[in-house]
PDB file of N, CA and C in Angstrom:
ATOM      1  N   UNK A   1       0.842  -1.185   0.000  1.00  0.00           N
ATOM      2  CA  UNK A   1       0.000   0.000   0.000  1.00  0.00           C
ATOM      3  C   UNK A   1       0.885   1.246   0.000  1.00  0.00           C
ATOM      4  N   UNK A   2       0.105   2.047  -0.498  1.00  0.00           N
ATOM      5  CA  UNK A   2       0.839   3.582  -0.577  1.00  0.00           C
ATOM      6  C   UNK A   2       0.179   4.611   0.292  1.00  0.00           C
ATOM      7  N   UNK A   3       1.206   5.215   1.198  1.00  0.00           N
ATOM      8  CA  UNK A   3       0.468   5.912   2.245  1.00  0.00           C
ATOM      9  C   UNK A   3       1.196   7.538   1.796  1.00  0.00           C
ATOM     10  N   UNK A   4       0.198   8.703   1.585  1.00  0.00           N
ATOM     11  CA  UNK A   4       0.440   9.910   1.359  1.00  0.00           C
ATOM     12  C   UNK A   4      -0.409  10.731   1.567  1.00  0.00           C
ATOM     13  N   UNK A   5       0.942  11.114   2.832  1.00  0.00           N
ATOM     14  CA  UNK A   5       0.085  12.244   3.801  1.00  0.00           C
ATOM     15  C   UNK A   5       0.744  13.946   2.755  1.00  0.00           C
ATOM     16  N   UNK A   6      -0.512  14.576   2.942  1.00  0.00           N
ATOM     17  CA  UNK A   6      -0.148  16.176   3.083  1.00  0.00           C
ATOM     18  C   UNK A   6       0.113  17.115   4.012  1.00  0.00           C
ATOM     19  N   UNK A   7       1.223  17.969   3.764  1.00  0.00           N
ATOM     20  CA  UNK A   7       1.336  19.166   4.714  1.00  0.00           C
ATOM     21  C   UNK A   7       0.199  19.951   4.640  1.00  0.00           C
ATOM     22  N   UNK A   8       0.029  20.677   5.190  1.00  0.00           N
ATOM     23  CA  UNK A   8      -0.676  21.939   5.673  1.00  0.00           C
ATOM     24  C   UNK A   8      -0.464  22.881   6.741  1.00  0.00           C
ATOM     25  N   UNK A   9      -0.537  23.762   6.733  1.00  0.00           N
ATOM     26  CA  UNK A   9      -0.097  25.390   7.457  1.00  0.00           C
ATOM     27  C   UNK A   9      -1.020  26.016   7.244  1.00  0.00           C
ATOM     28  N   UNK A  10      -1.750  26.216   8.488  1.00  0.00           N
ATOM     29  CA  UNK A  10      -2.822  27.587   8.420  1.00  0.00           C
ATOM     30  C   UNK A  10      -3.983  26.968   6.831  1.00  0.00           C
ATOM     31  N   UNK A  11      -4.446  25.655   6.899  1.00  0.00           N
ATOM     32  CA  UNK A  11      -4.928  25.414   5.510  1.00  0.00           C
ATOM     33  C   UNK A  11      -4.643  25.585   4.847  1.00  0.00           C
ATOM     34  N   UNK A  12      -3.484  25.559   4.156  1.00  0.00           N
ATOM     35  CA  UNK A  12      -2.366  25.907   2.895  1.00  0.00           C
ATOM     36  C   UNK A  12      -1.860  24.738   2.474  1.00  0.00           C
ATOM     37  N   UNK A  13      -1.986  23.818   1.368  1.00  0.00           N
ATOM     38  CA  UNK A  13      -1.180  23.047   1.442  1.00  0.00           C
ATOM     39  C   UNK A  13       0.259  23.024   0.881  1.00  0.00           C
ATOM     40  N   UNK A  14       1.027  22.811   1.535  1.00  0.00           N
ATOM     41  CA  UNK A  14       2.132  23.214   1.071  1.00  0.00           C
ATOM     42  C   UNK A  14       3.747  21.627   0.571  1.00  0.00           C
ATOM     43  N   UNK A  15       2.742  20.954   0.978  1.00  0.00           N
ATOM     44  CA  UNK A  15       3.957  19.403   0.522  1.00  0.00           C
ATOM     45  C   UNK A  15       2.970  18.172   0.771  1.00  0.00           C
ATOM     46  N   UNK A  16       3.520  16.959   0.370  1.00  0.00           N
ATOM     47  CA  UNK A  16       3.411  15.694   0.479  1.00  0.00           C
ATOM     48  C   UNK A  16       4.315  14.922   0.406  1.00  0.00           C
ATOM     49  N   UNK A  17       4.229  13.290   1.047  1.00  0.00           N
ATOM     50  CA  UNK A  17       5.072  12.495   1.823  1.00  0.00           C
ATOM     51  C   UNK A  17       4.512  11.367   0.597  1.00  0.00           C
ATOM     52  N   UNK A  18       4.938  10.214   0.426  1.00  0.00           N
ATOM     53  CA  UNK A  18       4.600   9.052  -0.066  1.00  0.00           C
ATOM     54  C   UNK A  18       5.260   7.871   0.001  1.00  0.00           C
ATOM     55  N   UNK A  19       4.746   7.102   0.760  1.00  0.00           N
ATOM     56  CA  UNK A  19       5.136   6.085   1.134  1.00  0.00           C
ATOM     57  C   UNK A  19       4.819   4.597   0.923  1.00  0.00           C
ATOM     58  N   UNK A  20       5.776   3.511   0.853  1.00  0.00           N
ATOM     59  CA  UNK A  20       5.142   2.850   0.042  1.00  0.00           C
ATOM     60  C   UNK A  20       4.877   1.961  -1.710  1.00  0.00           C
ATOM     61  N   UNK A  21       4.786   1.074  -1.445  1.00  0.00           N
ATOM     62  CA  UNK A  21       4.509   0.793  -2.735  1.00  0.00           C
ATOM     63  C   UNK A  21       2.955  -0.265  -3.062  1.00  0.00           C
ATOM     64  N   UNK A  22       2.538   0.187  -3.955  1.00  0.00           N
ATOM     65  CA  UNK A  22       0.862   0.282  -4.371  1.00  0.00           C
ATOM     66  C   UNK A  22       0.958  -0.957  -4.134  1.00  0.00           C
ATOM     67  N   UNK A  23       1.333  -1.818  -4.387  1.00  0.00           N
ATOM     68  CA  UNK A  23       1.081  -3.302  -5.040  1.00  0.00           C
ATOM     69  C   UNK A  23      -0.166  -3.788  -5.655  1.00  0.00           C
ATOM     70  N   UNK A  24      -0.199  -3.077  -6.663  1.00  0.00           N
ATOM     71  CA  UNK A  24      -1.570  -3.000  -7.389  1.00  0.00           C
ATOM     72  C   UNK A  24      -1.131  -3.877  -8.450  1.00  0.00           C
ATOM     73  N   UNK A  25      -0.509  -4.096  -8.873  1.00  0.00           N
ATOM     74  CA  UNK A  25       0.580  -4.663  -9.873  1.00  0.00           C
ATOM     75  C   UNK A  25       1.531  -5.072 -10.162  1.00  0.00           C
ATOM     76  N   UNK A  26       2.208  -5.756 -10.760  1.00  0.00           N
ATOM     77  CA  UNK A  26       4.048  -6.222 -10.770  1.00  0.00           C
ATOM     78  C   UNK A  26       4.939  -4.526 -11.079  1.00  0.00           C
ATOM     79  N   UNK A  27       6.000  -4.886 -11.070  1.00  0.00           N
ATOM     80  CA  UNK A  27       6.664  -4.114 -11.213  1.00  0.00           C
ATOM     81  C   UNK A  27       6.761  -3.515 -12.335  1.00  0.00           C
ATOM     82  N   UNK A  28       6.680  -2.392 -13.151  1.00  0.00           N
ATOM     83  CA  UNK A  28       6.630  -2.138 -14.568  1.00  0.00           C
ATOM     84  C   UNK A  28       5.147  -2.070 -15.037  1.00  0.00           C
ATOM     85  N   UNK A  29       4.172  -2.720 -14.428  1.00  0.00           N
ATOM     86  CA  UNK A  29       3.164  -2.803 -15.092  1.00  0.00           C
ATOM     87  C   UNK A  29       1.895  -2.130 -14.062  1.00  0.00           C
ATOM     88  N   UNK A  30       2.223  -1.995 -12.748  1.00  0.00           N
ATOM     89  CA  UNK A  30       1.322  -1.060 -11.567  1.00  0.00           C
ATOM     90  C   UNK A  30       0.790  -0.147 -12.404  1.00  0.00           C
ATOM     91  N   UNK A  31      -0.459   0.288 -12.734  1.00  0.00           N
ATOM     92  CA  UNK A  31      -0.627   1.605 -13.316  1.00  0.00           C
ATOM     93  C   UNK A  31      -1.165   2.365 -12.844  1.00  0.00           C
ATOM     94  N   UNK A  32      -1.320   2.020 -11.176  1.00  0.00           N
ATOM     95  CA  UNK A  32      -1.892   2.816 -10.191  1.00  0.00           C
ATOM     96  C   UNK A  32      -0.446   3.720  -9.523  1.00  0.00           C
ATOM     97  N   UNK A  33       0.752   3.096  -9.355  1.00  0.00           N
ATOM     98  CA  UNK A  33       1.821   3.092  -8.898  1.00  0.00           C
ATOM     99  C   UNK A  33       2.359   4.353 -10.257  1.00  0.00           C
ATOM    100  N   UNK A  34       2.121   3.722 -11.638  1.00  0.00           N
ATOM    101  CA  UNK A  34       2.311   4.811 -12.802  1.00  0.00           C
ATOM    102  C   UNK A  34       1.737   6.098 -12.576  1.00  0.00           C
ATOM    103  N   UNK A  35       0.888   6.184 -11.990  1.00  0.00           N
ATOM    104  CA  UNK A  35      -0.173   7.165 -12.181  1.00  0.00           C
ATOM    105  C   UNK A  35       0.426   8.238 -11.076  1.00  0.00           C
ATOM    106  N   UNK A  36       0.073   7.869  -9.731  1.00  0.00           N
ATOM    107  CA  UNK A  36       1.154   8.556  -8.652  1.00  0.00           C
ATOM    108  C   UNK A  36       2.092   9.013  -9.703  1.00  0.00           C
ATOM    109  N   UNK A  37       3.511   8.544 -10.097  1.00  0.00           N
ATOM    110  CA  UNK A  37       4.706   8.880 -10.561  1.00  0.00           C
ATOM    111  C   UNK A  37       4.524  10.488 -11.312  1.00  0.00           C
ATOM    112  N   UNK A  38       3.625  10.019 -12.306  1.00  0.00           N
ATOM    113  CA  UNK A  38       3.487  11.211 -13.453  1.00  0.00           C
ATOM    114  C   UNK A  38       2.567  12.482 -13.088  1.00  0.00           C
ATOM    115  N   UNK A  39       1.478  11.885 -11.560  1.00  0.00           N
ATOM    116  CA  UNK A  39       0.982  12.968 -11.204  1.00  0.00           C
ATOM    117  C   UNK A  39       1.889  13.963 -10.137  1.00  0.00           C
ATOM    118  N   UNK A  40       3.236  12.917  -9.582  1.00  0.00           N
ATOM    119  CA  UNK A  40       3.908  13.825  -8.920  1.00  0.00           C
ATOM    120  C   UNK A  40       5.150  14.443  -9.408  1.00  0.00           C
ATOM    121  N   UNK A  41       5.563  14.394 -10.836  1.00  0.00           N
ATOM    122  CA  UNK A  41       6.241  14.603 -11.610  1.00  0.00           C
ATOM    123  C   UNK A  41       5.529  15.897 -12.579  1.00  0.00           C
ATOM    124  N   UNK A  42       4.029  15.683 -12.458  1.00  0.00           N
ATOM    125  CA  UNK A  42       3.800  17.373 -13.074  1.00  0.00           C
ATOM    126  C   UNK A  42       3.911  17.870 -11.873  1.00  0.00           C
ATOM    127  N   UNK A  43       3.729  17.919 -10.959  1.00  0.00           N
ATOM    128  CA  UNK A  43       3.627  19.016  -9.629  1.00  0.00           C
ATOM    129  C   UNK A  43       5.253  19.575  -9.736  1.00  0.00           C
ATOM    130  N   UNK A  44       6.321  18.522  -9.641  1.00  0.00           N
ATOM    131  CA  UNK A  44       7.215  19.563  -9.740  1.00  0.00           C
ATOM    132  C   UNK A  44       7.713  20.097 -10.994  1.00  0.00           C
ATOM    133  N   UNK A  45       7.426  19.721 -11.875  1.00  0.00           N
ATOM    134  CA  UNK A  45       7.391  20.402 -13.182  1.00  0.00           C
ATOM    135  C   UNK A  45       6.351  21.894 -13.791  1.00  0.00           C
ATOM    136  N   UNK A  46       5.690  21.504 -13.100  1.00  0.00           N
ATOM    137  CA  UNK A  46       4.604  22.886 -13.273  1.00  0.00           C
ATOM    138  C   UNK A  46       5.161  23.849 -11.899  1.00  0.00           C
ATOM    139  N   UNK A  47       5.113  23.635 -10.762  1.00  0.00           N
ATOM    140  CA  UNK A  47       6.132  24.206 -10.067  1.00  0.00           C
ATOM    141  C   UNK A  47       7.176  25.067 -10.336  1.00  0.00           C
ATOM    142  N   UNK A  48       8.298  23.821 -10.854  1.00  0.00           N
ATOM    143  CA  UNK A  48       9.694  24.695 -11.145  1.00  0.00           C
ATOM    144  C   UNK A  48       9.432  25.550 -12.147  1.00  0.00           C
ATOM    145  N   UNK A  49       9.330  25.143 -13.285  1.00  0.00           N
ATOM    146  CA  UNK A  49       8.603  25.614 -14.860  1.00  0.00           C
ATOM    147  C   UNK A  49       7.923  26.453 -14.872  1.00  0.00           C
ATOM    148  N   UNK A  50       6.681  26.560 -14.956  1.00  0.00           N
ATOM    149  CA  UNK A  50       5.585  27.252 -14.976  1.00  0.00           C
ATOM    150  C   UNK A  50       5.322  28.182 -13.930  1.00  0.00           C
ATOM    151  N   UNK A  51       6.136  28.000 -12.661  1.00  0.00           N
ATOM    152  CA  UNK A  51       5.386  28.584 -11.718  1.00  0.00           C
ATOM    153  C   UNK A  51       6.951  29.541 -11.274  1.00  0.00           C
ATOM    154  N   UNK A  52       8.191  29.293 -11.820  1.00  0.00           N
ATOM    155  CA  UNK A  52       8.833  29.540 -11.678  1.00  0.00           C
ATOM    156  C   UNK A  52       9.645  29.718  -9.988  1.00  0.00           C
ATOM    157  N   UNK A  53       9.408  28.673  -9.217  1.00  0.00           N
ATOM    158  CA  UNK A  53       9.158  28.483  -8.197  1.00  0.00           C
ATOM    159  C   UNK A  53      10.074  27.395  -7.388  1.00  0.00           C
ATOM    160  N   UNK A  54      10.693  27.375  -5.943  1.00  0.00           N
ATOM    161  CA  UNK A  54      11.527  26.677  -5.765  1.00  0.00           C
ATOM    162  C   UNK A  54      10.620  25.187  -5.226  1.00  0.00           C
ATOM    163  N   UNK A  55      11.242  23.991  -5.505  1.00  0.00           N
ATOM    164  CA  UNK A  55      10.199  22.828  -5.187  1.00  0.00           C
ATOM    165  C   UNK A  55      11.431  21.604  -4.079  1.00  0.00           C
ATOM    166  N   UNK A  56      11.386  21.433  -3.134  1.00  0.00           N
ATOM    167  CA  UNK A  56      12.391  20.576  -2.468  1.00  0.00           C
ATOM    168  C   UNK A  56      11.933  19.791  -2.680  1.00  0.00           C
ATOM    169  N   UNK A  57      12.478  18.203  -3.265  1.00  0.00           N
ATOM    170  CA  UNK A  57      11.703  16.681  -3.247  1.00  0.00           C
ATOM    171  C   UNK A  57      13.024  15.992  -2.731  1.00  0.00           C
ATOM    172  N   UNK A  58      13.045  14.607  -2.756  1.00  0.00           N
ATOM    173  CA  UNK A  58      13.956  13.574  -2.430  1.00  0.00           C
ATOM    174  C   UNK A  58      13.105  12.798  -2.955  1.00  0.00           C
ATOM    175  N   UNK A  59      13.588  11.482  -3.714  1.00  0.00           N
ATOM    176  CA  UNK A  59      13.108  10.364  -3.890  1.00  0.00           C
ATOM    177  C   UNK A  59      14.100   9.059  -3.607  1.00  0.00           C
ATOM    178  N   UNK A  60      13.859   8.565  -3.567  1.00  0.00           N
ATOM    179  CA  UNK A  60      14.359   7.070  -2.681  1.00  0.00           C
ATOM    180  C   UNK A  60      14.219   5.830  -3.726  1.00  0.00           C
ATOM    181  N   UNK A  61      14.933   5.860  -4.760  1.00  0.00           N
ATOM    182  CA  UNK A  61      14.519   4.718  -6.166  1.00  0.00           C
ATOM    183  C   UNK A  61      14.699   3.709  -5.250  1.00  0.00           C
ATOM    184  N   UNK A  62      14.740   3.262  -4.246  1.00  0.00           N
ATOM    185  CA  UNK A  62      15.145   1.490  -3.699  1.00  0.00           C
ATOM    186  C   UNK A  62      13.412   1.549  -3.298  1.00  0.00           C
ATOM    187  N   UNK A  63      12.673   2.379  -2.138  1.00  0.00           N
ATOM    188  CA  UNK A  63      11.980   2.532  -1.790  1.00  0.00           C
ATOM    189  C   UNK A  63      10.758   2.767  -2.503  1.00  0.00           C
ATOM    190  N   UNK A  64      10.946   3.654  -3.615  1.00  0.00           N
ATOM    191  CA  UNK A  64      10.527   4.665  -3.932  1.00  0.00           C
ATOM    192  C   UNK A  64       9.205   5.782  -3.431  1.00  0.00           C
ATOM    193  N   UNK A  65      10.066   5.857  -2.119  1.00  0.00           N
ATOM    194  CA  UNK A  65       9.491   6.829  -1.124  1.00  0.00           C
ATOM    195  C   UNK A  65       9.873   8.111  -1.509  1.00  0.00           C
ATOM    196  N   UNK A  66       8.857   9.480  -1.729  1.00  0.00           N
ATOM    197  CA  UNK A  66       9.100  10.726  -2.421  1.00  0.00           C
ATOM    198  C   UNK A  66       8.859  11.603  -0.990  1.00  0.00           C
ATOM    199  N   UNK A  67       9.194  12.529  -0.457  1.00  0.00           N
ATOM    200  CA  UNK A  67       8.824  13.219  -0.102  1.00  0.00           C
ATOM    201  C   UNK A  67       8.876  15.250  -0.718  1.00  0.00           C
ATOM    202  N   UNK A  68       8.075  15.638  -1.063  1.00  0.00           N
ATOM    203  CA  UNK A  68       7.910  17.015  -1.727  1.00  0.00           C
ATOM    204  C   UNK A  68       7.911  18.760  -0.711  1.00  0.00           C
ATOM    205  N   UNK A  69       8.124  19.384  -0.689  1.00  0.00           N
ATOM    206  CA  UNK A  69       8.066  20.666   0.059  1.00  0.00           C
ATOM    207  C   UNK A  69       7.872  21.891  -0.645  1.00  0.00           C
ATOM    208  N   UNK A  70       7.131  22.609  -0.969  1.00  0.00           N
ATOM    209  CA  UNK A  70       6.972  23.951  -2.030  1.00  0.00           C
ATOM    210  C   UNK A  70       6.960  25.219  -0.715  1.00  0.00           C
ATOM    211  N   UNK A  71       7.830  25.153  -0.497  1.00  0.00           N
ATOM    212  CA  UNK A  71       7.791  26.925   0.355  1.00  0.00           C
ATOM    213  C   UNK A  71       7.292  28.020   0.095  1.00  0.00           C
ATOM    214  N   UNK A  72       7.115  28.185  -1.421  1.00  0.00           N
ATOM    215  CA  UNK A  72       6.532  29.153  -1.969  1.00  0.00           C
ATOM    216  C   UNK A  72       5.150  29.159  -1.938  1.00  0.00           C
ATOM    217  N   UNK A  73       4.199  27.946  -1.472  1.00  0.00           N
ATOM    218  CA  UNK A  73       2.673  28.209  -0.748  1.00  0.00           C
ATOM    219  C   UNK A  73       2.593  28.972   0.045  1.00  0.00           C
ATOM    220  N   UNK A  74       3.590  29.237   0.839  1.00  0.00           N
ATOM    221  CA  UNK A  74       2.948  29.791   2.018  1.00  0.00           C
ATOM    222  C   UNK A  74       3.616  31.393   2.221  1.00  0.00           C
ATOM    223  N   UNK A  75       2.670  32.474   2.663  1.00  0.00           N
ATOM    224  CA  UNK A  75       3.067  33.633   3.131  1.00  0.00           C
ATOM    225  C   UNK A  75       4.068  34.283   3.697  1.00  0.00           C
ATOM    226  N   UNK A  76       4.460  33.522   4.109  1.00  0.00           N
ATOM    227  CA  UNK A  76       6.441  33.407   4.823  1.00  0.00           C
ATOM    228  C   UNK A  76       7.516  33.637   3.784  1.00  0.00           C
ATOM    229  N   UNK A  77       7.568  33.173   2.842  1.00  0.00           N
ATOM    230  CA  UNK A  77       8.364  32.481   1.967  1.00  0.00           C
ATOM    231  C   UNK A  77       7.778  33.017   0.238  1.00  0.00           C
ATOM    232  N   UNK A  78       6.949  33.514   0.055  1.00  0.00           N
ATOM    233  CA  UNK A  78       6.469  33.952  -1.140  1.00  0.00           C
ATOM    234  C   UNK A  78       5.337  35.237  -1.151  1.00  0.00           C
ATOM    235  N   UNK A  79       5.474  36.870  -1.259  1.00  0.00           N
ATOM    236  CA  UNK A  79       5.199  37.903  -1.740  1.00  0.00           C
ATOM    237  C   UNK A  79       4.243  37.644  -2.314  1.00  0.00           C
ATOM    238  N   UNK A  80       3.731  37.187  -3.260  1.00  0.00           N
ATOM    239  CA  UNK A  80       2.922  36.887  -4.540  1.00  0.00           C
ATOM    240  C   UNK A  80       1.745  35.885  -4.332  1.00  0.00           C
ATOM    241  N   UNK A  81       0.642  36.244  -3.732  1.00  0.00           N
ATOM    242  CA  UNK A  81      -0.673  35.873  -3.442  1.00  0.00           C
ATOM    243  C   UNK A  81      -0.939  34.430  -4.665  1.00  0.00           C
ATOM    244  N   UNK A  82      -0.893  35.442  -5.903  1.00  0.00           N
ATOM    245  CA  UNK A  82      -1.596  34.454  -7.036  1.00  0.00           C
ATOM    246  C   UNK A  82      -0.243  33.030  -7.197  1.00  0.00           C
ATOM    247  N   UNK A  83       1.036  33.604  -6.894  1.00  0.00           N
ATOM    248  CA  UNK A  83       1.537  32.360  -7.448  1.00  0.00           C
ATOM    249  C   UNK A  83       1.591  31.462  -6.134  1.00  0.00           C
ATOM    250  N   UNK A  84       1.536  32.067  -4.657  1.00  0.00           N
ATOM    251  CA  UNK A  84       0.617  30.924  -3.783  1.00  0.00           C
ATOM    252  C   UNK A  84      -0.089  30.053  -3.713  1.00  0.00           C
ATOM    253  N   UNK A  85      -1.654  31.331  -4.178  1.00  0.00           N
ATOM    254  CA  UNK A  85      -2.400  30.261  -4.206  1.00  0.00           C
ATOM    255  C   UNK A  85      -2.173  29.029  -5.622  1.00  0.00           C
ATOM    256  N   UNK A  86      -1.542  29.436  -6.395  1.00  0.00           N
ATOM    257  CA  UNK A  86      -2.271  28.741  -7.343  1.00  0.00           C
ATOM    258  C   UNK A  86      -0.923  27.382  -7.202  1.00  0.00           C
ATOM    259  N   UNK A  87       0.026  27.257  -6.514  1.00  0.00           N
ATOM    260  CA  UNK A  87       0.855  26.429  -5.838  1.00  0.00           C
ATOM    261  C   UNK A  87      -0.095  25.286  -5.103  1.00  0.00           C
ATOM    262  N   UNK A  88      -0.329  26.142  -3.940  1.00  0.00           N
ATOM    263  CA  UNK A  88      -1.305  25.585  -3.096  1.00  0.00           C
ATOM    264  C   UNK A  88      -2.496  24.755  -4.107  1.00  0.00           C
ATOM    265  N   UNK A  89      -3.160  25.645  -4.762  1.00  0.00           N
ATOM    266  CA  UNK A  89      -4.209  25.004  -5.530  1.00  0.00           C
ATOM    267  C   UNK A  89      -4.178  23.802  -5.582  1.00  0.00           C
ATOM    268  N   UNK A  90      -3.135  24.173  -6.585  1.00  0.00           N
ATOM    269  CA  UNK A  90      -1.910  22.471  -7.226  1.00  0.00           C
ATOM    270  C   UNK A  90      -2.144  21.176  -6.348  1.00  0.00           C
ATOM    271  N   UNK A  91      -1.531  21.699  -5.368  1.00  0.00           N
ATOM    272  CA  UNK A  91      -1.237  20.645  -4.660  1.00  0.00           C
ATOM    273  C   UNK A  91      -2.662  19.825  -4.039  1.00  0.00           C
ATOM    274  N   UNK A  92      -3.423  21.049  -3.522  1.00  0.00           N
ATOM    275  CA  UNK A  92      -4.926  20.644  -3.121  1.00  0.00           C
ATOM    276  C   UNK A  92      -5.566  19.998  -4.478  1.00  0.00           C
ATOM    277  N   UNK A  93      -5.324  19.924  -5.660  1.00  0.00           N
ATOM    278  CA  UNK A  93      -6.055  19.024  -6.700  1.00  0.00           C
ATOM    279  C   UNK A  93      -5.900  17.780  -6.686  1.00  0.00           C
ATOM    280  N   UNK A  94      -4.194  17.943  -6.104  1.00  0.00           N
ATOM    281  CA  UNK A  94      -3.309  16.179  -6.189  1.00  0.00           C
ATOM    282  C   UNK A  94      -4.174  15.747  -5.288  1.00  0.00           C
ATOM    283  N   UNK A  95      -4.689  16.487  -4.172  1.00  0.00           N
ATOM    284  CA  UNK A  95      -4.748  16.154  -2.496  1.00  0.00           C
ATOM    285  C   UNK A  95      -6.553  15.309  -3.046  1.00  0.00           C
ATOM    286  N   UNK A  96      -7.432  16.233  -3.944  1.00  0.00           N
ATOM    287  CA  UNK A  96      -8.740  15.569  -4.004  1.00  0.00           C
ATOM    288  C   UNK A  96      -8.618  14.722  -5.520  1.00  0.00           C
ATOM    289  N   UNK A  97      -7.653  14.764  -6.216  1.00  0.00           N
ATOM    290  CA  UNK A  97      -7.344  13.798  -7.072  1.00  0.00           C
ATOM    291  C   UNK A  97      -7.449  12.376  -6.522  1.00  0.00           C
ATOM    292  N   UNK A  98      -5.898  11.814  -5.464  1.00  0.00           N
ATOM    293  CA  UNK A  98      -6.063  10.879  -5.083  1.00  0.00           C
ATOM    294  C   UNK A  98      -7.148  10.700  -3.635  1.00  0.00           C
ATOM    295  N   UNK A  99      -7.636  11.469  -3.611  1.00  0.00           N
ATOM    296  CA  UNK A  99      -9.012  11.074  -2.902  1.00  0.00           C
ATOM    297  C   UNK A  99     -10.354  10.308  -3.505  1.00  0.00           C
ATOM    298  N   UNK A 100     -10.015  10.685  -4.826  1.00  0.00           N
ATOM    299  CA  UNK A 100     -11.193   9.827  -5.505  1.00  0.00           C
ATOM    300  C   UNK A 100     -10.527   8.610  -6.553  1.00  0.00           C
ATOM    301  N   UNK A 101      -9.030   8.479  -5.919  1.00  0.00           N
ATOM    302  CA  UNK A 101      -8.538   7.092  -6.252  1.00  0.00           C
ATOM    303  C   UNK A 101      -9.038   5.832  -5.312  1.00  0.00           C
ATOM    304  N   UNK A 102      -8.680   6.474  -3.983  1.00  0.00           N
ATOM    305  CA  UNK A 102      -9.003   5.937  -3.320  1.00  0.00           C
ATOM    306  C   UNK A 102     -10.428   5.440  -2.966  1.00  0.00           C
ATOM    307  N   UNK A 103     -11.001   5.374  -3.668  1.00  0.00           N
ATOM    308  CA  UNK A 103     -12.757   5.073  -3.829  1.00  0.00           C
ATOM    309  C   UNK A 103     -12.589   3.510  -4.550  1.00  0.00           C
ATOM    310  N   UNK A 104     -11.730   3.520  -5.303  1.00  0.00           N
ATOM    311  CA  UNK A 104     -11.611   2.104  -6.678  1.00  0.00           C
ATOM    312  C   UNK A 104     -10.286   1.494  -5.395  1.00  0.00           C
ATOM    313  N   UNK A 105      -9.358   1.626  -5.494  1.00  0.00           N
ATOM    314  CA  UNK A 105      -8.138   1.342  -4.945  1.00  0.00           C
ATOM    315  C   UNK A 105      -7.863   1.309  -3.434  1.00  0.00           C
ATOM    316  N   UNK A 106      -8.806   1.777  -2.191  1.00  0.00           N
ATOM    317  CA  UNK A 106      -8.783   1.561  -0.949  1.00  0.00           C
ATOM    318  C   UNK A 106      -7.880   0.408  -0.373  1.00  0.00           C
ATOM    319  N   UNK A 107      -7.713  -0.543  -1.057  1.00  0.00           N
ATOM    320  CA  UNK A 107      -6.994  -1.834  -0.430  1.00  0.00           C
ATOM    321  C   UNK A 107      -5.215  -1.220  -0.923  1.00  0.00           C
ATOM    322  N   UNK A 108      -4.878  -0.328  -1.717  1.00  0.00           N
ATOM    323  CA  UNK A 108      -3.950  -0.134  -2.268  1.00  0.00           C
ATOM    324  C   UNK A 108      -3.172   1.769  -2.116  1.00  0.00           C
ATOM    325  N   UNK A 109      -4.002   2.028  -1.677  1.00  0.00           N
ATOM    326  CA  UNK A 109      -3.608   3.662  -1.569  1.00  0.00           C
ATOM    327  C   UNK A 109      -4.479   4.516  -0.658  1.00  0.00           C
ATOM    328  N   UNK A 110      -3.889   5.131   0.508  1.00  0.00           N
ATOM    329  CA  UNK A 110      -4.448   5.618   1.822  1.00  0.00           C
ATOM    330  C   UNK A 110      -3.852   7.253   1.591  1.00  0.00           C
ATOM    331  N   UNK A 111      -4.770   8.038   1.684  1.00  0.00           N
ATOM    332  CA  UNK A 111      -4.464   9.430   1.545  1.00  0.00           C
ATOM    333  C   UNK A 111      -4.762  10.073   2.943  1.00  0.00           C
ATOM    334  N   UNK A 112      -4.026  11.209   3.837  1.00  0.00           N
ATOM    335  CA  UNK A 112      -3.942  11.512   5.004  1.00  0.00           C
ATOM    336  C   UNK A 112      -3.552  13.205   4.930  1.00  0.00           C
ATOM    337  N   UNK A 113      -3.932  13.999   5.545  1.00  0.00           N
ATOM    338  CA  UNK A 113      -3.029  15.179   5.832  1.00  0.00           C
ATOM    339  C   UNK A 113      -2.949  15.454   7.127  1.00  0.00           C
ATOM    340  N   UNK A 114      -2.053  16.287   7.247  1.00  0.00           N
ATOM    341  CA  UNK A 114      -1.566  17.029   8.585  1.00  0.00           C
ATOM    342  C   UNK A 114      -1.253  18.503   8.807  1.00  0.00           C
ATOM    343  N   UNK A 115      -1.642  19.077   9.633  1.00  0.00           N
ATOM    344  CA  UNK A 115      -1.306  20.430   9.813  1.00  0.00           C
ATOM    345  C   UNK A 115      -0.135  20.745  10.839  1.00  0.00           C
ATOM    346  N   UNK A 116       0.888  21.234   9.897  1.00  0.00           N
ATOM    347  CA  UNK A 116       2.327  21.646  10.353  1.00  0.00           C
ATOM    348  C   UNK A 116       2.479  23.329  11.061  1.00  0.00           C
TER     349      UNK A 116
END
């Protein structure tokens, strides 16, 4: 199973943790496990890119445990309301994205947040 919790600050979301592996599938062929990958691979790509924005991750290829951090959600750390929120947004889409994975996939992927 894949366990991924979100940060939050003051209702902001500002990172996610992922832990875990789906076992929805063999290796190469998970396409629940695929799906995670490429949805957390636009976040920091639209991030860095698009949003022009600093994004901290680590990933763990043995594990492949990710953990993500966008500083620039939050008011501390970023001037600029719109490119906040729309950071934050981001991340809150991933956050009700895999919320309605977890409807089909419950035996395989557990979504959680926390306020930091």
């Amino acid at each position: 199973m894949t366990k991924v919790t979100f940060f939050k600050r003051d209702g902001v979301y500002f990172g996610f943790e992922e832990q875990g592996h789906t076992g929805y599938g063999e290796s190469g062929d998970d396409i629940l496990c695929s799906a995670l990958s490429a949805m957390t691979m636009l976040i920091i790509n639209t991030v860095e890119i698009s949003y022009a924005s600093r994004v901290d991750y680590t990933i763990d290829e043995e594990t492949t445990d990710i953990k993500l951090t966008v500083l620039s959600a939050l008011p501390e750390y970023e001037e600029d309301e719109k490119k906040r929120f729309a950071i934050s947004g981001l991340l809150q889409g991933y956050f009700f994205q895999l919320n309605d994975l977890v409807e089909e996939y419950y035996e395989f992927l557990s979504v959680d947040e926390i306020e930091m």
